[in-house]
Structure formats: C-alpha cells, structure tokens
N, C-alpha and C. Protein backbone atom coordinates (compact mmCIF):
# COMPACT_ATOMS: atom_id res chain seq x y z
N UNK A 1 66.89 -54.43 22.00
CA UNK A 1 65.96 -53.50 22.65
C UNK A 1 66.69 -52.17 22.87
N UNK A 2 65.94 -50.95 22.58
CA UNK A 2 66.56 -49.77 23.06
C UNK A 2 66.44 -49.48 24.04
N UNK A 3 67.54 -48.91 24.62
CA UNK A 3 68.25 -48.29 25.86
C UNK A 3 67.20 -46.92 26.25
N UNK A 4 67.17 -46.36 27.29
CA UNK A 4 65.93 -44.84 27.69
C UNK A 4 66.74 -43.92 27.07
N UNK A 5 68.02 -44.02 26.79
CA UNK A 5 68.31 -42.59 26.80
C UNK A 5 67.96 -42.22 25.01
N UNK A 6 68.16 -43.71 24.20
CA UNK A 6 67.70 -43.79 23.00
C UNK A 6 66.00 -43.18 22.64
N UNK A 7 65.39 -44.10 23.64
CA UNK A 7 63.87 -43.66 23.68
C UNK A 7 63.97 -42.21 23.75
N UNK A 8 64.71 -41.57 25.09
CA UNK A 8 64.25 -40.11 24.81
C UNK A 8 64.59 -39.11 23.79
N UNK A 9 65.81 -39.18 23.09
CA UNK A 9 66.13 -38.85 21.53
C UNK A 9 64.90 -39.11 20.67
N UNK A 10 64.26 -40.18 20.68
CA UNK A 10 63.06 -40.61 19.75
C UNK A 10 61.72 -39.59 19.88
N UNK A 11 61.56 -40.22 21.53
CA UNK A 11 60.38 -39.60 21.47
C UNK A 11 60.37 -38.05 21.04
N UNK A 12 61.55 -37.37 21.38
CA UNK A 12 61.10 -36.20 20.80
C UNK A 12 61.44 -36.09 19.81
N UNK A 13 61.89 -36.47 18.38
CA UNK A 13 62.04 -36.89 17.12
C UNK A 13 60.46 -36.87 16.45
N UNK A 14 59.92 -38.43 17.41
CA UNK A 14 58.87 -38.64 17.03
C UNK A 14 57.47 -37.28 17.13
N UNK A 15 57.63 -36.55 17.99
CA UNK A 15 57.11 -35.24 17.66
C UNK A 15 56.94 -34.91 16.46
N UNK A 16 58.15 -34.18 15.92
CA UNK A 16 58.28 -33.56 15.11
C UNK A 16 58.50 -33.83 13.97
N UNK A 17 58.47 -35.48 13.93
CA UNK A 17 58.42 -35.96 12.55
C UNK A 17 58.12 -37.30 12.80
N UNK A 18 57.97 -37.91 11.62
CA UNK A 18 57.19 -39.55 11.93
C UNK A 18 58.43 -40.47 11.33
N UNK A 19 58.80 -41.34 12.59
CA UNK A 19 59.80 -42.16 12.64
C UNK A 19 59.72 -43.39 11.75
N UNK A 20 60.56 -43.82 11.03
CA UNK A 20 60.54 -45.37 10.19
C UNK A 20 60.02 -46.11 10.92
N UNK A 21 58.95 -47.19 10.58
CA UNK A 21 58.07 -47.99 10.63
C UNK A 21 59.25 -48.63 12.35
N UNK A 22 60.07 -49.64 12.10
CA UNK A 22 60.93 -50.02 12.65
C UNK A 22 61.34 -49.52 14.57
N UNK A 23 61.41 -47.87 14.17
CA UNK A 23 61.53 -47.27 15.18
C UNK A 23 60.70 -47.52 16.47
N UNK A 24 59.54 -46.85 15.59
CA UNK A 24 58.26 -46.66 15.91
C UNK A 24 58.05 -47.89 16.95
N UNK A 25 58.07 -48.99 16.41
CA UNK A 25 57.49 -49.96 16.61
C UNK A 25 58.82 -50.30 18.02
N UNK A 26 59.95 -50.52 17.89
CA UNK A 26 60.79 -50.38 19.10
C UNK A 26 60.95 -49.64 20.06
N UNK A 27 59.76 -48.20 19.77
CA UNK A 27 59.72 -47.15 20.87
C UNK A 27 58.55 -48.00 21.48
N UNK A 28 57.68 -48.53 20.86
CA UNK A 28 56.57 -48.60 21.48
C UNK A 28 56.51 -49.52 22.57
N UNK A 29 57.51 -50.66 21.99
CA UNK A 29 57.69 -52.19 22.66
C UNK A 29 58.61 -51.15 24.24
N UNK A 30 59.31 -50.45 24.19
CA UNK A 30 60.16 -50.07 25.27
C UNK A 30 59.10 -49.53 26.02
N UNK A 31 58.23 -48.63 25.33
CA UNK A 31 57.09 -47.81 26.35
C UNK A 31 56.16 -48.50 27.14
N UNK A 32 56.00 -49.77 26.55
CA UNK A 32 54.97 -50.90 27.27
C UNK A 32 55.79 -51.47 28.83
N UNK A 33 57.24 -51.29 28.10
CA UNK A 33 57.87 -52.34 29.51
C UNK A 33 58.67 -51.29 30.13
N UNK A 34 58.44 -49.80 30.07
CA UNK A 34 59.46 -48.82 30.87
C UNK A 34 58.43 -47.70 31.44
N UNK A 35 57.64 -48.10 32.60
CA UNK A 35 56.87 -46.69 32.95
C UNK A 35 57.82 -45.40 33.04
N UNK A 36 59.06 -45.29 33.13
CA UNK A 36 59.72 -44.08 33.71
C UNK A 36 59.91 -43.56 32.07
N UNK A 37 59.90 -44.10 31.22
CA UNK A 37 60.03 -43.56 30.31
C UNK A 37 58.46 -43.37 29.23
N UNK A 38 57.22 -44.28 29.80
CA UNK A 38 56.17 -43.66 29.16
C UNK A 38 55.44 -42.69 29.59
N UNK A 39 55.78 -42.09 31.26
CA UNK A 39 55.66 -41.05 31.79
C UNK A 39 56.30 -39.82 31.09
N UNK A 40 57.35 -39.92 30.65
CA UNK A 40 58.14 -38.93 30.37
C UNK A 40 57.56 -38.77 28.35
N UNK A 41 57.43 -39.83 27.61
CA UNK A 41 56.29 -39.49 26.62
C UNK A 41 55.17 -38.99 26.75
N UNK A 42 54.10 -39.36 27.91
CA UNK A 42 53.15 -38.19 27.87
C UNK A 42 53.71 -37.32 28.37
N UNK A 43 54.21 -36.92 28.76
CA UNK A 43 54.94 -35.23 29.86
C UNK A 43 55.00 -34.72 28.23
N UNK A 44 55.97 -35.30 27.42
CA UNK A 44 56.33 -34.42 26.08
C UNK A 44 55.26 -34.29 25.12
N UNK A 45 54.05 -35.38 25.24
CA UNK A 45 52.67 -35.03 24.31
C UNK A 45 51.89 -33.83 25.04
N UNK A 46 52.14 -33.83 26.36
CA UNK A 46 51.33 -33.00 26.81
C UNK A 46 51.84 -31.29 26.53
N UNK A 47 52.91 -31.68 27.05
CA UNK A 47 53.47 -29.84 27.00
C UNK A 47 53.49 -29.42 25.20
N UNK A 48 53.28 -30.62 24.35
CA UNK A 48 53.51 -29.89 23.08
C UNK A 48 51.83 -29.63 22.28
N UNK A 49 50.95 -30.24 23.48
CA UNK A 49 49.71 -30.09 23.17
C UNK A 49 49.12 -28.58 23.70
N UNK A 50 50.26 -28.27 24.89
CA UNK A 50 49.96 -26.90 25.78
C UNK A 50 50.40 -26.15 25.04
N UNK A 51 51.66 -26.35 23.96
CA UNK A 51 52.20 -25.03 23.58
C UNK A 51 51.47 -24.49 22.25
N UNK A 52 50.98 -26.25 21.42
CA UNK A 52 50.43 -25.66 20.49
C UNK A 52 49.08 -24.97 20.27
N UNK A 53 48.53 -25.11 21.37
CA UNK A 53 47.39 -24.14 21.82
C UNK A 53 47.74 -22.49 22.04
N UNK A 54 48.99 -22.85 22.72
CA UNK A 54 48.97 -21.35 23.02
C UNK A 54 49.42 -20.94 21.86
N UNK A 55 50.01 -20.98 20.94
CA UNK A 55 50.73 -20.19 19.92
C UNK A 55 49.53 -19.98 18.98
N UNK A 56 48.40 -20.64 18.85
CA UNK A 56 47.25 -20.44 18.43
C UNK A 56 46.55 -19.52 19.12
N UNK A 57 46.73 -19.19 20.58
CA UNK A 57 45.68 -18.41 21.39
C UNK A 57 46.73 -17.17 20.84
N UNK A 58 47.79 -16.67 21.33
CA UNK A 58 48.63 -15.95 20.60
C UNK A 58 48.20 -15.21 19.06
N UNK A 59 47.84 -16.05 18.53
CA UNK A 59 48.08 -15.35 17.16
C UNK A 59 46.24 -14.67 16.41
N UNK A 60 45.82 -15.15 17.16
CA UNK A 60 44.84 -14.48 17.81
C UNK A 60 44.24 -12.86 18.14
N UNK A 61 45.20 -12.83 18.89
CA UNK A 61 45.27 -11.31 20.11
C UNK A 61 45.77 -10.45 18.73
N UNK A 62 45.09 -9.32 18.78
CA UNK A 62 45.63 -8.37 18.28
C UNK A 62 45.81 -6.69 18.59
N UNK A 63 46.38 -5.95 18.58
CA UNK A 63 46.32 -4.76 19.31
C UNK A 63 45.62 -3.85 18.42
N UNK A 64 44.80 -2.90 19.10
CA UNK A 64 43.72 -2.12 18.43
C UNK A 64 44.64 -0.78 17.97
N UNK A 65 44.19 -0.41 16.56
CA UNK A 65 45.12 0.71 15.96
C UNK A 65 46.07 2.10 17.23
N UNK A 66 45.10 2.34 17.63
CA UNK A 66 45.69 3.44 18.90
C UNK A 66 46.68 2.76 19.53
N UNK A 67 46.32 1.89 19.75
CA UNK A 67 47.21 0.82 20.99
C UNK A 67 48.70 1.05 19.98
N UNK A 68 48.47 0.28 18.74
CA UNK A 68 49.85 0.27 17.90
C UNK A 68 50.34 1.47 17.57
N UNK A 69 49.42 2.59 17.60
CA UNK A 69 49.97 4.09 17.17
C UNK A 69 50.63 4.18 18.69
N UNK A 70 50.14 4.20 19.75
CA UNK A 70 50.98 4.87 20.81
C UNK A 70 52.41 4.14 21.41
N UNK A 71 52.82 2.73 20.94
CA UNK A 71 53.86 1.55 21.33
C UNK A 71 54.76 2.71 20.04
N UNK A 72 53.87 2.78 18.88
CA UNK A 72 55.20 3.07 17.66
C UNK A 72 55.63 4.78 18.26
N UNK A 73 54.93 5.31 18.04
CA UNK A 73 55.43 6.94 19.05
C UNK A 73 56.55 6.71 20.24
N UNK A 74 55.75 5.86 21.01
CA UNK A 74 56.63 5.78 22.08
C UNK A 74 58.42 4.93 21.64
N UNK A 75 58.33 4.58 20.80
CA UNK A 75 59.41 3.97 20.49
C UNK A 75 60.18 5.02 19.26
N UNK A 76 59.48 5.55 18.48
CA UNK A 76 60.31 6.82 17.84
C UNK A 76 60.73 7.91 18.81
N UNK A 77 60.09 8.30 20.08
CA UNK A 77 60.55 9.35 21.10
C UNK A 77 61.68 8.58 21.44
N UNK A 78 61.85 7.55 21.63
CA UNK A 78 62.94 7.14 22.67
C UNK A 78 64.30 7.22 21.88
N UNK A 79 64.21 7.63 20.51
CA UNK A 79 65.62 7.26 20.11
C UNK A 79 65.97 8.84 20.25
C-alpha cells in the first residue's frame, strides 16, 4: 500500500497526466481508506478546476485599440 506522501506526488502527477493503470488503481484504494488525503485530492481538483476557468476568462478580455495605443505611448515616453 502507498504511503500519503506517495499519494500526494501522484495525485498531482495524476493531473497533469494519466497514471499507469496500476497507479491509478493504488491511488484510488489509498483514497477510499485515507480521508486526509482524499480531502487534499479534491482541494487539488478543485483549485485546478478554478484556475482553468480563469485562464479561459483571461484570454478572453481584450483591450480596446486606444487603450493599447495609450499603455504603448506611455511606455515609449518613459524610456
């Protein structure tokens, strides 16, 4: 059985990429019998569900031509 500190290496592994069948399946068995550590898997689904929203709300926004003409002026005066 894996150890938490193993689980938490994983789980955020498991984010960002999809773990061998094996893993997977030994994160899961630990998450059933370790609340302190399936708390701390949703904490990391959640905040990566918050961020990937925002980087979407982000890319989004755009500044209206004047807006970008007066940031670029103001940044050629300053040198």
């Amino acid at each position: 059985m894996l150890k938490c500190k193993q689980i938490i290496d994983l789980a955020s592994n498991s984010l960002d990429t999809e773990l061998p069948w094996r893993m997977r399946w030994q994160m899961k068995l630990h998450l059933l019998m370790c609340k302190t550590c399936s708390r701390y898997f949703k904490q990391l689904q959640f905040l990566q569900k918050i961020t990937d929203g925002l980087h979407n709300h982000c890319q989004s926004i755009s500044l209206s031509a004047p807006a970008r003409k007066r940031i670029s002026d103001r940044i050629k005066g300053d040198r």
